[in-house]
Protein backbone atom coordinates (compact mmCIF):
# COMPACT_ATOMS: atom_id res chain seq x y z
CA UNK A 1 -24.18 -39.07 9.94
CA UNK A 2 -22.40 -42.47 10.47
CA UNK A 3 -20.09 -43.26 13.25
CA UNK A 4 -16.09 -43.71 12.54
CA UNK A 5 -14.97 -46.91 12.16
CA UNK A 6 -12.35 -48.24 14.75
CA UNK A 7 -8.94 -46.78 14.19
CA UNK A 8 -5.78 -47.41 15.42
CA UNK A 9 -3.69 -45.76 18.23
CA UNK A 10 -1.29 -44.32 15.45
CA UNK A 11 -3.98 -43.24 13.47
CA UNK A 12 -5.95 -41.19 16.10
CA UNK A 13 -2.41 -39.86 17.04
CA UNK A 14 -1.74 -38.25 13.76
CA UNK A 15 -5.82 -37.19 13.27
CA UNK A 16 -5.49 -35.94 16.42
CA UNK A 17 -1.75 -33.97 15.29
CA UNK A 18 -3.64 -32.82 12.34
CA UNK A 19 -6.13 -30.79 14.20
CA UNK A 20 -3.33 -28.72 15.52
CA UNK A 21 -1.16 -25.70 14.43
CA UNK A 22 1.23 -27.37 12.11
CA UNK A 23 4.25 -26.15 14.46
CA UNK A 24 3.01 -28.41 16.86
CA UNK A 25 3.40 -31.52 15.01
CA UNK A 26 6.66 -30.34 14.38
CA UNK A 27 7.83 -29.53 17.89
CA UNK A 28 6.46 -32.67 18.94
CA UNK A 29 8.29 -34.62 16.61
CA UNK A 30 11.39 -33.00 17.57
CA UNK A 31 10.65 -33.86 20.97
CA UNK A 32 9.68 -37.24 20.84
CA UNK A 33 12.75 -37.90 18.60
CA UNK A 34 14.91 -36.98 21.12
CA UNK A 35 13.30 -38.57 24.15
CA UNK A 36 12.71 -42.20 22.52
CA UNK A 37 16.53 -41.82 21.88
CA UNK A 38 17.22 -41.41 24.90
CA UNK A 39 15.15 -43.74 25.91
CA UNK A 40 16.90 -46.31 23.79
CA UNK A 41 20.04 -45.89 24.81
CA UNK A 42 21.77 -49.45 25.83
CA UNK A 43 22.48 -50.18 29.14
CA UNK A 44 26.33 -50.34 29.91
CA UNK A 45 27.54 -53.86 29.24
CA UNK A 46 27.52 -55.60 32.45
CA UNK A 47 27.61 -59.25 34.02
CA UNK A 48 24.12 -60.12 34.89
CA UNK A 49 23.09 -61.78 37.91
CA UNK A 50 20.54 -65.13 37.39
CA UNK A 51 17.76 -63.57 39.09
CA UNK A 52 17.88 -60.82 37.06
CA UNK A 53 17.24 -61.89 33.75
CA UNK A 54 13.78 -61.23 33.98
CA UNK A 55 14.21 -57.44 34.79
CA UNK A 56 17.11 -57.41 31.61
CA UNK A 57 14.68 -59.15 29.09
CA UNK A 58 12.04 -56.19 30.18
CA UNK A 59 14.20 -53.40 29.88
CA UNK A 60 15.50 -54.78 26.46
CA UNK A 61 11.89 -55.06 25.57
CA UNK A 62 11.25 -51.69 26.23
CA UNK A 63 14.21 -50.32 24.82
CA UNK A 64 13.78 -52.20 21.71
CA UNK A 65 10.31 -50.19 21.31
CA UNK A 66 11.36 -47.31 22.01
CA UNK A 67 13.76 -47.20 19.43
CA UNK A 68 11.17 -48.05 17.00
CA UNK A 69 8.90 -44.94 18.66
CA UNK A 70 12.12 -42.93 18.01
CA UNK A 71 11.50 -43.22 14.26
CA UNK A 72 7.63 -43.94 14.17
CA UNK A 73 6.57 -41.10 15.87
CA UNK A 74 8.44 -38.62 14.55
CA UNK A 75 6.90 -39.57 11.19
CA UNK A 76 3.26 -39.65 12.27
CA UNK A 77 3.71 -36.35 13.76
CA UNK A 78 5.24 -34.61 10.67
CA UNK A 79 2.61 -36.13 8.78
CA UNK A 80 0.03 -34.34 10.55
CA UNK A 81 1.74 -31.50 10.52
CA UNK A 82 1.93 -31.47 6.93
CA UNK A 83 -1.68 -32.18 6.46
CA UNK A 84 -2.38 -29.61 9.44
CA UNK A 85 -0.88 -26.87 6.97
CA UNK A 86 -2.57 -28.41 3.79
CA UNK A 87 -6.21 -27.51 5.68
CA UNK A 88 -4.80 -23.87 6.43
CA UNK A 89 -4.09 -23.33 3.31
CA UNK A 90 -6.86 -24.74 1.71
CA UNK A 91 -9.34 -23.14 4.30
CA UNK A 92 -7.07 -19.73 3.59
CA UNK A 93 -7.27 -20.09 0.05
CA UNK A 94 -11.47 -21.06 0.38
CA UNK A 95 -11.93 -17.94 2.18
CA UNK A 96 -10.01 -15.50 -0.29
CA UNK A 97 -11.81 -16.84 -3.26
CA UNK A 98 -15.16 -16.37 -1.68
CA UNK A 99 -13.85 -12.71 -0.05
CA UNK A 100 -12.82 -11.91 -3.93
CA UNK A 101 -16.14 -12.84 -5.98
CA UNK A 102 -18.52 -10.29 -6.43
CA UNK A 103 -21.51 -12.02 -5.02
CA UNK A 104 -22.64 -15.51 -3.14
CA UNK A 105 -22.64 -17.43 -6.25
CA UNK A 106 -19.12 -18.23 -5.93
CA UNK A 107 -20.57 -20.87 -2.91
CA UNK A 108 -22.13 -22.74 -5.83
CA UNK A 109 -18.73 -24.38 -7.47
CA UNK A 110 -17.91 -25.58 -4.21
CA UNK A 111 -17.21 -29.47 -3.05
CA UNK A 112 -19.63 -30.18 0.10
CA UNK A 113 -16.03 -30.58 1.25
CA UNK A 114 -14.88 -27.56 0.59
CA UNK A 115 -18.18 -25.70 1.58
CA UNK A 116 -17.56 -27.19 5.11
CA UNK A 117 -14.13 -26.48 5.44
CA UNK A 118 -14.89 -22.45 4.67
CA UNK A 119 -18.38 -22.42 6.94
CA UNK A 120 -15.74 -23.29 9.89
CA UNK A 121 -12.93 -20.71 8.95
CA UNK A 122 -15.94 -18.54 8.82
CA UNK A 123 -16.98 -19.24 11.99
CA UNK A 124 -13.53 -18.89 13.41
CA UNK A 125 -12.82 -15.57 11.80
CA UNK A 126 -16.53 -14.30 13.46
CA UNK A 127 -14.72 -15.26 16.80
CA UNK A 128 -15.61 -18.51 17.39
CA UNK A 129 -13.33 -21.51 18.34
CA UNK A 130 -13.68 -24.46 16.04
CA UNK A 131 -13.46 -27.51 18.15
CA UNK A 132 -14.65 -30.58 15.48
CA UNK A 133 -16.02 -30.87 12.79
CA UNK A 134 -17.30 -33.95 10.90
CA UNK A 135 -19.11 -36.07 13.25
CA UNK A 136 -17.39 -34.44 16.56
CA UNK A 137 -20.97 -33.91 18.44
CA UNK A 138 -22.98 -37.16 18.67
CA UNK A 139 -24.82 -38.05 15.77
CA UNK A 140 -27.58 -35.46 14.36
CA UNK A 141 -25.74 -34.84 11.47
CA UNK A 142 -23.75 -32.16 13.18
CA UNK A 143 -20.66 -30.90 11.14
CA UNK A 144 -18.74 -28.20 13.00
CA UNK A 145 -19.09 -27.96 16.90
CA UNK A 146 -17.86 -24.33 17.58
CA UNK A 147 -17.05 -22.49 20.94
CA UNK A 148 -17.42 -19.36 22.28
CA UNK A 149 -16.81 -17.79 25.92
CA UNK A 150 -16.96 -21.14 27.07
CA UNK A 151 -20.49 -21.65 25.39
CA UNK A 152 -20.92 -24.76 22.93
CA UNK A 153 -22.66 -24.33 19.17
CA UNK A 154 -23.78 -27.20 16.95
CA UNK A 155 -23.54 -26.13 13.13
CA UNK A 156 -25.00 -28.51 10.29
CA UNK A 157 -23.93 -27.24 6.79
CA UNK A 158 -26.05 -28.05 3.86
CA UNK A 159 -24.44 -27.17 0.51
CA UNK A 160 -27.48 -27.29 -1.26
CA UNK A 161 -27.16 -25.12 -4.50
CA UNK A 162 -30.89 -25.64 -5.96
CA UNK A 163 -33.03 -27.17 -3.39
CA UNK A 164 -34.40 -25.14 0.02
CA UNK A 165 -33.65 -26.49 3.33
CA UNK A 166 -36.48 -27.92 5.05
CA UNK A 167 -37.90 -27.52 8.61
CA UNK A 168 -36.86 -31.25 9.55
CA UNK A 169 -33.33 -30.08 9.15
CA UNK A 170 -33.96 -27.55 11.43
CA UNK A 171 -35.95 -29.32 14.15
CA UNK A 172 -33.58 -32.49 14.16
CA UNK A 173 -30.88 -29.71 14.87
CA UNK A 174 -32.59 -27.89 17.99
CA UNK A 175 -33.23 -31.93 19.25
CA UNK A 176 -29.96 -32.19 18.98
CA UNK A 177 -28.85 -29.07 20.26
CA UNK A 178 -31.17 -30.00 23.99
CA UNK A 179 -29.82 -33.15 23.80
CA UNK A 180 -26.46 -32.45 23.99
CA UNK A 181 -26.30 -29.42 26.14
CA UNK A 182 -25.40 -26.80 22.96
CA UNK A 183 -26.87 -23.49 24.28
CA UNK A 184 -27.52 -22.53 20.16
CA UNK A 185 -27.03 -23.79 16.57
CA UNK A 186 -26.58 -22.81 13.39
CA UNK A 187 -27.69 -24.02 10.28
CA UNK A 188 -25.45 -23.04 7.11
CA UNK A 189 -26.74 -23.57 3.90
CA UNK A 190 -25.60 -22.29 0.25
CA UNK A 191 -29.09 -21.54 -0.86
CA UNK A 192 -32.17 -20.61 1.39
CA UNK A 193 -34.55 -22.19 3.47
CA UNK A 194 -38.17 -22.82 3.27
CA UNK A 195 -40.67 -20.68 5.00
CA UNK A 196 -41.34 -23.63 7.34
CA UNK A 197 -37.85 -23.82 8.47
CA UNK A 198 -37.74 -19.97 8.70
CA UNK A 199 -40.89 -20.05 11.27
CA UNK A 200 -39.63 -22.54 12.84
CA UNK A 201 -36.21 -21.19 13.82
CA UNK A 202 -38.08 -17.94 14.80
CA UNK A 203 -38.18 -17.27 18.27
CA UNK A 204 -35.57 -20.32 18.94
CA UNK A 205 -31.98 -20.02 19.53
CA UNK A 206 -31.40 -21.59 16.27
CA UNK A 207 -29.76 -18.95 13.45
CA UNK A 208 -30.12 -19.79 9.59
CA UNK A 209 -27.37 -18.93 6.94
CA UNK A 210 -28.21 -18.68 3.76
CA UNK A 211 -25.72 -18.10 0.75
CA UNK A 212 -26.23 -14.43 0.72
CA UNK A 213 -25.68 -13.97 4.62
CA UNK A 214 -22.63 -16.78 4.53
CA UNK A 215 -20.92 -14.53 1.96
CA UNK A 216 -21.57 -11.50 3.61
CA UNK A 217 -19.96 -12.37 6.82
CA UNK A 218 -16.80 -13.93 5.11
CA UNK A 219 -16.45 -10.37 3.62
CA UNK A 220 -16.92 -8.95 6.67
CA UNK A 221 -14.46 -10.75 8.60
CA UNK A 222 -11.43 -10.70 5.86
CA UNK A 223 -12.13 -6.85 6.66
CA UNK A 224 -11.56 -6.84 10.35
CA UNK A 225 -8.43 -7.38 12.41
CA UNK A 226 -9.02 -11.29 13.69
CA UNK A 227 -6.79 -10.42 16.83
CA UNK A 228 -9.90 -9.66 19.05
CA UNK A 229 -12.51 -9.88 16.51
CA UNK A 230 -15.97 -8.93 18.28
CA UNK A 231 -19.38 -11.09 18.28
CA UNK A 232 -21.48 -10.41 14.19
CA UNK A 233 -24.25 -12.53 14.69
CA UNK A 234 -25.62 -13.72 18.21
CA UNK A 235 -26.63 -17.02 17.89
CA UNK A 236 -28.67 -16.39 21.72
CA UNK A 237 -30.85 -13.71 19.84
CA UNK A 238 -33.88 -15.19 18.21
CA UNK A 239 -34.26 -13.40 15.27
CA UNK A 240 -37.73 -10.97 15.31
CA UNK A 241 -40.20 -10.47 13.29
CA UNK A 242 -40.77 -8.17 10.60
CA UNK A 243 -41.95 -4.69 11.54
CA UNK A 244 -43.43 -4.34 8.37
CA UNK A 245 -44.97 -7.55 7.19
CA UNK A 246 -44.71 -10.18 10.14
CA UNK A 247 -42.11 -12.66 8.92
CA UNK A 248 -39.24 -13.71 10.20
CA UNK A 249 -36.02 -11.85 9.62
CA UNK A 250 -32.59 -12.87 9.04
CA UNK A 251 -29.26 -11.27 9.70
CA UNK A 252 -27.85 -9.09 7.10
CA UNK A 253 -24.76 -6.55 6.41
CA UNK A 254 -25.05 -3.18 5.10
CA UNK A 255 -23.19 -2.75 1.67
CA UNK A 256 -23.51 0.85 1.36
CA UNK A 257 -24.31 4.36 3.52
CA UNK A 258 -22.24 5.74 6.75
CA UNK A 259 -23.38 1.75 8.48
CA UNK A 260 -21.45 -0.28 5.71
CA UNK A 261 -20.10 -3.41 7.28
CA UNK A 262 -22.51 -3.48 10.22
CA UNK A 263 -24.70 -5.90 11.05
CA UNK A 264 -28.60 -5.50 11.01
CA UNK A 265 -31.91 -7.64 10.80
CA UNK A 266 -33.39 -7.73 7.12
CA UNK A 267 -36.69 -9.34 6.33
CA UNK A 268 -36.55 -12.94 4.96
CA UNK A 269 -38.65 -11.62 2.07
CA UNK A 270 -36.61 -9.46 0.37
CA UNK A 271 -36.44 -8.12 -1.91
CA UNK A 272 -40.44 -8.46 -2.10
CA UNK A 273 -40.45 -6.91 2.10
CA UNK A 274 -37.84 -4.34 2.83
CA UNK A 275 -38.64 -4.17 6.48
CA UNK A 276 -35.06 -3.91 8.65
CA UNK A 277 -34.82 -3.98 12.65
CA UNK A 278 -31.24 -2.99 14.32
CA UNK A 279 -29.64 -5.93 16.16
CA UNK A 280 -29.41 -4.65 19.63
């Protein structure tokens, strides 16, 4: 993934405003209005001494900016704000269209954009804490970093609708992941992964996502209360292998019977291996 270009002061502020609750760029425009006022209130007309003409030139000076800041400010904060709630309700929106279809294939009409944006509302409504996203964790390709009890997760989406992720995409993740001190990782993909990639993340505290298991959890978490929402899928737990045929398995839900809406380990060949493992 390339690195930013340089931005300005004003520009980080309102990326940085924009990666908030909305109400926050609003209370801190509010806020900031007021106190640049303030701050730019003139001094009571007074004679001036000589030698302090430097100290009255400075104080000008400064109010003279901060009268600008009392308008500037304002503005970059609402606009983040604004754009803050555009991404909540596009995430919101993502997430009920993909709760609503009837099976993963609604993924497929996705922008990359888009696919990104619901992977990390997905992630937050499994319980996680979306920190960045985009190029937050140094290079790697990462896209989302996500937190949890103080733990840090690398995710690396790949909305690939006809092609299998590889095993390079999963071993530059785990370099990345030891690299930078992520205790797991995630790889989130729209379609499935190659058998390569799937031996490789076995036994590693690497998880892969396919379409089917993506879609699963969003409709699992629309379905729970997100006040305390409890851990789905433990990215710590290397996924085992197959009781019945050896191969890697991958996290599923159950759809139907008295465990529908729990979690359980499903092997990576179904529907040609039906072997299943509870996730302890």
């Amino acid at each position: 993934m390339a690195r930013r270009q340089k931005t300005s002061l004003l520009e980080d502020l309102a990326e940085l405003t924009s990666h908030l609750p909305w109400w926050v760029g609003v209370l801190l425009a509010v806020v900031s209005y007021f106190l640049f006022g303030w701050l730019a209130t003139p001094d009571p007309v007074k004679t001036i001494a000589l030698g302090q003409t430097g100290d009255f030139a400075g104080r000008v000076i400064a109010k003279a900016f901060a009268k600008i800041g009392q308008y500037v400010l304002p503005i970059i904060f609402i606009g983040g704000a604004l754009w803050s709630a555009f991404r909540r309700w596009t995430r919101t929106r993502l997430v009920s269209q993909a709760a609503s279809g009837t099976d993963k294939s609604v993924l497929d009409g996705m922008s990359w954009q888009q696919f990104e944006l619901l992977v990390g509302d997905a992630f937050r409504l499994d319980g996680f804490n979306v920190e960045g996203r985009g190029g937050a964790a140094p290079d790697g390709g990462i896209d989302i970093v996500v937190t949890r009890q103080n733990e840090k997760y690398f995710v690396q989406c790949k909305h690939w609708k006809s092609l299998k992720v590889g095993v390079d995409v999963v071993r530059e993740l785990y370099g990345v992941m030891a690299a930078h001190g992520a205790v797991g990782g995630f790889v989130v993909t729209s379609g499935s992964f190659t058998a390569d990639a799937i031996e490789f993340a076995s036994g590693r505290n690497v998880i892969l996502v396919d379409g089917p298991v993506l879609y699963d959890m969003i409709r699992r978490a629309r379905s729970v209360p997100t006040s305390n929402p409890a851990p789905r899928i433990n990215p710590l737990l290397p996924p085992p292998n197959c009781p019945d045929c050896g191969s890697a398995m991958v996290a599923r839900a159950a759809k139907h019977g008295l465990n529908a809406g729990g979690s359980f380990w499903g092997c990576s060949r179904y529907p040609k291996c039906r072997g299943t493992r509870a996730i302890a």
